[in-house]
C-alpha atoms as a PDB file:
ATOM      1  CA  UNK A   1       1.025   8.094 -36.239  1.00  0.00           C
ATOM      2  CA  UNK A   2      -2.464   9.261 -36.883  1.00  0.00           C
ATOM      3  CA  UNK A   3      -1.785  13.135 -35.388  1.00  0.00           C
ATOM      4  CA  UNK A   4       1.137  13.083 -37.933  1.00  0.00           C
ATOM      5  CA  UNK A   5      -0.803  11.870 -40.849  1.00  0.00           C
ATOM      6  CA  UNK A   6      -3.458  14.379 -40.374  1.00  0.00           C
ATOM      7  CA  UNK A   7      -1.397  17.391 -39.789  1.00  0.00           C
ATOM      8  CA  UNK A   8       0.524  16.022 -43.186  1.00  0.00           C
ATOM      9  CA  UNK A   9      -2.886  16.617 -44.637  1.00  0.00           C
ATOM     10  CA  UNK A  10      -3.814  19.445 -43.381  1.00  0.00           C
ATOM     11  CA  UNK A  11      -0.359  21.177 -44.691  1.00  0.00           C
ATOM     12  CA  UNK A  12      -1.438  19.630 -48.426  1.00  0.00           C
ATOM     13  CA  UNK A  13      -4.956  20.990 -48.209  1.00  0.00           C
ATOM     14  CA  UNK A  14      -3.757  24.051 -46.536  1.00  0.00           C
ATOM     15  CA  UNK A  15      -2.420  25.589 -50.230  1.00  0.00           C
ATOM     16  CA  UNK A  16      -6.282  24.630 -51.485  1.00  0.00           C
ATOM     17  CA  UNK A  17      -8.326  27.097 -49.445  1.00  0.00           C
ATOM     18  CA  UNK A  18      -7.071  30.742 -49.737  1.00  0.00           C
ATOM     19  CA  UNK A  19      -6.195  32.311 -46.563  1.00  0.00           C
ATOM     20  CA  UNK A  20      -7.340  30.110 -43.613  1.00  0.00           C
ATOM     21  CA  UNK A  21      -5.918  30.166 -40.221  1.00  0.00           C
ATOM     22  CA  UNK A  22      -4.205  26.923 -39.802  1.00  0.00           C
ATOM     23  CA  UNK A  23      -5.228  24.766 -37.741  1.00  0.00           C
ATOM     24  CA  UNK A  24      -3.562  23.431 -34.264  1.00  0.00           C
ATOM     25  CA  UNK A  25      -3.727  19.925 -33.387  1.00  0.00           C
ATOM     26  CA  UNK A  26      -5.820  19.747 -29.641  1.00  0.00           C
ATOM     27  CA  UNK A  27      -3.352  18.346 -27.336  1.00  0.00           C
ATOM     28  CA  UNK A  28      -3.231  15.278 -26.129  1.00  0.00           C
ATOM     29  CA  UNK A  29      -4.349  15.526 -22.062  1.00  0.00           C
ATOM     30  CA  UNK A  30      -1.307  14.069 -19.548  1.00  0.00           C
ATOM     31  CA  UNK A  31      -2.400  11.929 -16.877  1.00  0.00           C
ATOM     32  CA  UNK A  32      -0.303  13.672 -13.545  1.00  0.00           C
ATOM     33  CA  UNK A  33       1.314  10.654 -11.928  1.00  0.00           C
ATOM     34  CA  UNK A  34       0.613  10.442  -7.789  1.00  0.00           C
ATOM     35  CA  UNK A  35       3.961  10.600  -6.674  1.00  0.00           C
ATOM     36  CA  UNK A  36       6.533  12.534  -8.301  1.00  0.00           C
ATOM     37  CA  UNK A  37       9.251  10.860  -7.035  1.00  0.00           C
ATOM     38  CA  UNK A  38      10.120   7.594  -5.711  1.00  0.00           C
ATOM     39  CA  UNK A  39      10.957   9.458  -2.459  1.00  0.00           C
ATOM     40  CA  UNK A  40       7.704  10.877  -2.239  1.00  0.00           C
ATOM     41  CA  UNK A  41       6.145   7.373  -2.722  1.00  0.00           C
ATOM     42  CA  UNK A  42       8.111   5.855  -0.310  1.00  0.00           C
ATOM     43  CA  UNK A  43       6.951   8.725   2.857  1.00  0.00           C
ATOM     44  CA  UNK A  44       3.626   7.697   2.185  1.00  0.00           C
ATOM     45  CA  UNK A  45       4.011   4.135   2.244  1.00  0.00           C
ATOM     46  CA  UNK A  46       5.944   4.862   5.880  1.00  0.00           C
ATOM     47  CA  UNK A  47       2.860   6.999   6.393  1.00  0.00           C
ATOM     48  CA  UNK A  48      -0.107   5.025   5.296  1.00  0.00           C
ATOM     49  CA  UNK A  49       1.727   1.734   7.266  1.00  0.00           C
ATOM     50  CA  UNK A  50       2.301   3.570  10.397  1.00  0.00           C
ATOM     51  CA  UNK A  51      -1.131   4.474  10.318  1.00  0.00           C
ATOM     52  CA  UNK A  52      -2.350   0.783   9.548  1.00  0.00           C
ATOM     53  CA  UNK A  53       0.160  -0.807  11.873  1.00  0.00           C
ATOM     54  CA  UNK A  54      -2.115   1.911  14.968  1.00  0.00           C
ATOM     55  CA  UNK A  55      -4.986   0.508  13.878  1.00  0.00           C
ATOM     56  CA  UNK A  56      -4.127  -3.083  13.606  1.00  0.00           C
ATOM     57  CA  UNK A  57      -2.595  -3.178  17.231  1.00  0.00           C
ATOM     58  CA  UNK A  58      -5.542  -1.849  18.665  1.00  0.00           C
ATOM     59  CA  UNK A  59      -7.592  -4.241  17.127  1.00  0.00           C
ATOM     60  CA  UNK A  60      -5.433  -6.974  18.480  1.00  0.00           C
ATOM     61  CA  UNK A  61      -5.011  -5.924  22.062  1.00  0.00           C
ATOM     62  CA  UNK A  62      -8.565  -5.500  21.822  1.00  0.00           C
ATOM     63  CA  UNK A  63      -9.159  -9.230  20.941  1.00  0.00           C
ATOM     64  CA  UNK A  64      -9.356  -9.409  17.491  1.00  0.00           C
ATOM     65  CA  UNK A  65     -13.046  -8.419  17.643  1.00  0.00           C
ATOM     66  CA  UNK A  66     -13.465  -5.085  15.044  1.00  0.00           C
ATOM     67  CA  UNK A  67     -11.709  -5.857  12.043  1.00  0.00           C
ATOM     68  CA  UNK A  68     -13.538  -3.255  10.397  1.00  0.00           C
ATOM     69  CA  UNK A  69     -11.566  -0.481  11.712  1.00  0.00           C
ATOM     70  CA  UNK A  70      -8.909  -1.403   9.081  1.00  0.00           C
ATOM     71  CA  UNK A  71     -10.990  -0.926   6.364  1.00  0.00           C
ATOM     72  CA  UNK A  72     -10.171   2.871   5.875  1.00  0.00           C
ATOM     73  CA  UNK A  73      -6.313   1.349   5.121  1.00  0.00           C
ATOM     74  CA  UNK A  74      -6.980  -1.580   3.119  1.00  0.00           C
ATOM     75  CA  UNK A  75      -8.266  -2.682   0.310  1.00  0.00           C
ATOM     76  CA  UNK A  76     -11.514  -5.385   0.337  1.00  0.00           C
ATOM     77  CA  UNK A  77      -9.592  -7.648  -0.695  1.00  0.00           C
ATOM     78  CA  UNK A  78      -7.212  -7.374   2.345  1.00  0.00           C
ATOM     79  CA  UNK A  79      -9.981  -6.201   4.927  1.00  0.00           C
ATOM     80  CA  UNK A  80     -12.103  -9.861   4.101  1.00  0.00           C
ATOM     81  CA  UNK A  81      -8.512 -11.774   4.362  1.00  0.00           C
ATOM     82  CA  UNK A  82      -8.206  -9.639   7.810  1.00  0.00           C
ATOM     83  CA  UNK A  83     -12.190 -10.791   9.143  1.00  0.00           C
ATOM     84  CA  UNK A  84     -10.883 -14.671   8.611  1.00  0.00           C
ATOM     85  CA  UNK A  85      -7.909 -13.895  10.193  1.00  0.00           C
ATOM     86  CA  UNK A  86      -9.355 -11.894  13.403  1.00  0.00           C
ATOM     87  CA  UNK A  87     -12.451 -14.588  13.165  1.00  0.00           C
ATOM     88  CA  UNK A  88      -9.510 -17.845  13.869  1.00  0.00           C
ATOM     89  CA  UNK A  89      -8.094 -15.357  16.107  1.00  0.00           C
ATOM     90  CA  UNK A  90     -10.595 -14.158  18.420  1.00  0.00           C
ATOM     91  CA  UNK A  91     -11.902 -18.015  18.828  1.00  0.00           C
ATOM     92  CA  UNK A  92      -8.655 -18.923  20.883  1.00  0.00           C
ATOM     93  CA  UNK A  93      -9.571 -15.914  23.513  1.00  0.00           C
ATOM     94  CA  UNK A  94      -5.841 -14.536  23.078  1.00  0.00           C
ATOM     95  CA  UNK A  95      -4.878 -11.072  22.703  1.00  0.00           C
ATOM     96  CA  UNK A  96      -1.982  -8.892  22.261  1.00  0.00           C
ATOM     97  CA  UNK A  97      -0.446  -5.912  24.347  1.00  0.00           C
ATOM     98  CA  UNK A  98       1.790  -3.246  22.778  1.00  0.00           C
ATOM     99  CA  UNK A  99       3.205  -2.237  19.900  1.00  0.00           C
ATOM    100  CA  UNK A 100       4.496  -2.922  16.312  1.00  0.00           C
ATOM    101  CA  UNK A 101       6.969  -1.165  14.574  1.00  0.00           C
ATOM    102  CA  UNK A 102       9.258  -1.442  11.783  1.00  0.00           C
ATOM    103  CA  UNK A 103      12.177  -0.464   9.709  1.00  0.00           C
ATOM    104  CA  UNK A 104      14.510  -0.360   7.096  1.00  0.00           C
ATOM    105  CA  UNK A 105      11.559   0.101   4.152  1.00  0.00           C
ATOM    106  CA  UNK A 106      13.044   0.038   0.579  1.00  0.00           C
ATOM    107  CA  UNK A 107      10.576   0.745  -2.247  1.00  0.00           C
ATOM    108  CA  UNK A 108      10.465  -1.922  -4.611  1.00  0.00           C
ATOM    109  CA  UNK A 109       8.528  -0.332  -7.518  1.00  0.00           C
ATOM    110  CA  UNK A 110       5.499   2.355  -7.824  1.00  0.00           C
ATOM    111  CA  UNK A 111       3.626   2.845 -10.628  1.00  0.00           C
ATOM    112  CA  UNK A 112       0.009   4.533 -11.499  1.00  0.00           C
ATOM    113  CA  UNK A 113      -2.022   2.023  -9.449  1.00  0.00           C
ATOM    114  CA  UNK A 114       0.409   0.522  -6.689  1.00  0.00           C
ATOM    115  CA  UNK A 115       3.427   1.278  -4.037  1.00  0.00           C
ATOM    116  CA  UNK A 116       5.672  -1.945  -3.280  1.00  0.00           C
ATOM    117  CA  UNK A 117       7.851  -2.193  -0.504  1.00  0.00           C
ATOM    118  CA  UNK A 118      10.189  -4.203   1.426  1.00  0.00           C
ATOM    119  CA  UNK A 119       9.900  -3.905   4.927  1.00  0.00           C
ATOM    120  CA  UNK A 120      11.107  -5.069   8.278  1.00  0.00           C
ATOM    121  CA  UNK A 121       8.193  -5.665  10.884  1.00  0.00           C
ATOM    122  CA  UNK A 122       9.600  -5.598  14.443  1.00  0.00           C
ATOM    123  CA  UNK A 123       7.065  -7.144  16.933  1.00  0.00           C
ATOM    124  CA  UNK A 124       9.520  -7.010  19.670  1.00  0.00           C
ATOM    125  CA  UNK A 125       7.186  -5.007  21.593  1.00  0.00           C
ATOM    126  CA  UNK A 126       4.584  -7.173  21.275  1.00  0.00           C
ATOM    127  CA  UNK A 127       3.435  -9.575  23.745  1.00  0.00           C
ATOM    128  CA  UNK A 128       0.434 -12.440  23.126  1.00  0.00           C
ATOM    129  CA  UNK A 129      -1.610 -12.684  26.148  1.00  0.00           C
ATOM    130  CA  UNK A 130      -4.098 -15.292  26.522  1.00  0.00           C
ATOM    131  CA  UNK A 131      -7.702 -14.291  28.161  1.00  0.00           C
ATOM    132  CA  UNK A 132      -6.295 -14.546  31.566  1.00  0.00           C
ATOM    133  CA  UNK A 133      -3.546 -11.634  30.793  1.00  0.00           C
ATOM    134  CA  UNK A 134      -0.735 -14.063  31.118  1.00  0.00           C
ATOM    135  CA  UNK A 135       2.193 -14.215  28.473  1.00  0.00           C
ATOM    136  CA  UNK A 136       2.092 -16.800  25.995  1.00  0.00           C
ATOM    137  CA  UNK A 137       4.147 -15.466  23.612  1.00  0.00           C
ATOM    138  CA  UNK A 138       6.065 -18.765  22.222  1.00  0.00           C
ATOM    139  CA  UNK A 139       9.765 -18.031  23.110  1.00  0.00           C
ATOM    140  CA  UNK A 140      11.007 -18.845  19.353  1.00  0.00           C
ATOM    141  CA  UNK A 141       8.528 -16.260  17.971  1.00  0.00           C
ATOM    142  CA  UNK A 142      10.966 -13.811  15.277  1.00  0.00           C
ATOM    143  CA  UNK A 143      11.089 -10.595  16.549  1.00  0.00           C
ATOM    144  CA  UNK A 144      11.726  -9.221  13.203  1.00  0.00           C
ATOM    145  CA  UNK A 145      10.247 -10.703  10.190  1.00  0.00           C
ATOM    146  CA  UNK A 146      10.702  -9.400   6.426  1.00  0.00           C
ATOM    147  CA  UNK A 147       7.557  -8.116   4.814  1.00  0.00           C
ATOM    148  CA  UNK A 148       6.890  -7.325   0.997  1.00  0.00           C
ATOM    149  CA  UNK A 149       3.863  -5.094   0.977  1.00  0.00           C
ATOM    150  CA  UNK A 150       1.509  -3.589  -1.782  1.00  0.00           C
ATOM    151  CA  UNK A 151      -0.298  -0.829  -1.640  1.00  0.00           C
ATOM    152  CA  UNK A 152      -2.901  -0.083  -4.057  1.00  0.00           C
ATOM    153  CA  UNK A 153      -3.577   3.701  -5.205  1.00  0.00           C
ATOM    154  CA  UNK A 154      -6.901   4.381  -3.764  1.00  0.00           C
ATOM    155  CA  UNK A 155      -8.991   6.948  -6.386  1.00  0.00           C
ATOM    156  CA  UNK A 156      -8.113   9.871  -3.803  1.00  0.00           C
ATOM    157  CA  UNK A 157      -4.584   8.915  -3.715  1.00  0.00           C
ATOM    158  CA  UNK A 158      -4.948   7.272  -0.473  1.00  0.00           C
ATOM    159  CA  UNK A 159      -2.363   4.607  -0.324  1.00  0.00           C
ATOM    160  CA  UNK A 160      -4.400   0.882   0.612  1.00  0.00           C
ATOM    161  CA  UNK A 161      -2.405  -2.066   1.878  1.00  0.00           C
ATOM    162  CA  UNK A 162      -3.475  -5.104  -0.920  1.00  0.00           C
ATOM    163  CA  UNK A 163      -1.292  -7.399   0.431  1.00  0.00           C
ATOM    164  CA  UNK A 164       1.639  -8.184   3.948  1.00  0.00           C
ATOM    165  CA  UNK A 165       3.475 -11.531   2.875  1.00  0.00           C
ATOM    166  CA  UNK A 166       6.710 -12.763   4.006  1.00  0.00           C
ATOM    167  CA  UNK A 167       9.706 -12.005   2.254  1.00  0.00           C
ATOM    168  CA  UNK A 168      12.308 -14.372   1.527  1.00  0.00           C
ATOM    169  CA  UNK A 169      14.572 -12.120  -0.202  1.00  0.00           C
ATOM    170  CA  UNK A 170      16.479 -11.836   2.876  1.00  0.00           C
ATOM    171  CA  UNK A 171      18.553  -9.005   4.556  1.00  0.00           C
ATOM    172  CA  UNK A 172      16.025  -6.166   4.917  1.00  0.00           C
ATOM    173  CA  UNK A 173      15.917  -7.162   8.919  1.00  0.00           C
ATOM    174  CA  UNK A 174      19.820  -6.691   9.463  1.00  0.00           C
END
């Protein structure tokens, strides 16, 4: 409303001072949004969470022990939610063996500061070992479990998991 009120006024006063150039509005500067598409926003959230779900199986099978490897893929939020997590983990001497993957990942929304997604997390692969090396996986564990996941846009576009909760929504893991 402003812009158009002073260009109206600069037309009026235009007439008043002979032969002046006239005068161009500077333009307003465009914030380029990260991800031009919601496909493109959806690779790297398949991207950034393959990357986190590496790092995070390591960790495990390693006995919980270095939860700071995950902090180039989450937020600090996340990574201090992660040390109390490893910290429980790590004092019942279990550990995991092999790997996570998942499927069917549906974006949910992106905007200028965060990726959503529905996911399905398949730890079928994964086995809990206690410190002896034998199983202990419990035999009801769910093999797949819906996930809703943030992402928050990191300053270099780097895409930072904020938050991994379960997702009641249903159907994602059919």
């Amino acid at each position: 409303m402003r812009s158009v009120l002073v260009l109206v006024l600069l037309v009026m006063l235009s007439g008043c001072h002979g032969d002046q150039p006239p005068v161009t509005p500077v333009p307003t500067p465009s914030v380029t949004p990260v991800f031009t598409s919601d496909e493109e926003a959806l690779a790297a959230a398949e991207e950034s969470y393959k990357r986190y779900l590496a790092v995070s199986d390591g960790a495990s099978s390693g006995g919980w022990v270095k939860p700071e490897l995950l902090a180039p893929f989450t937020t600090a939020g996340e990574l201090e939610r992660t040390k109390i997590t490893f910290a429980e983990l790590a004092e019942t001497g279990r550990h995991t063996q092999g790997e996570s993957t998942f499927d069917s990942m549906i974006l949910q929304h992106r905007d200028d500061l965060e990726v959503a997604v529905y996911v399905c997390l398949d730890v079928s692969g994964v086995r809990l070992l206690d410190s002896t090396g034998i199983d202990v996986t419990p035999a009801d564990r769910p093999n797949r479990l819906p996930l809703e996941i943030v992402f928050q846009i990191a300053p270099d576009e780097r895409l930072m998991l904020d938050t991994s909760d379960l997702w009641a929504g249903g159907g994602i893991c059919e």
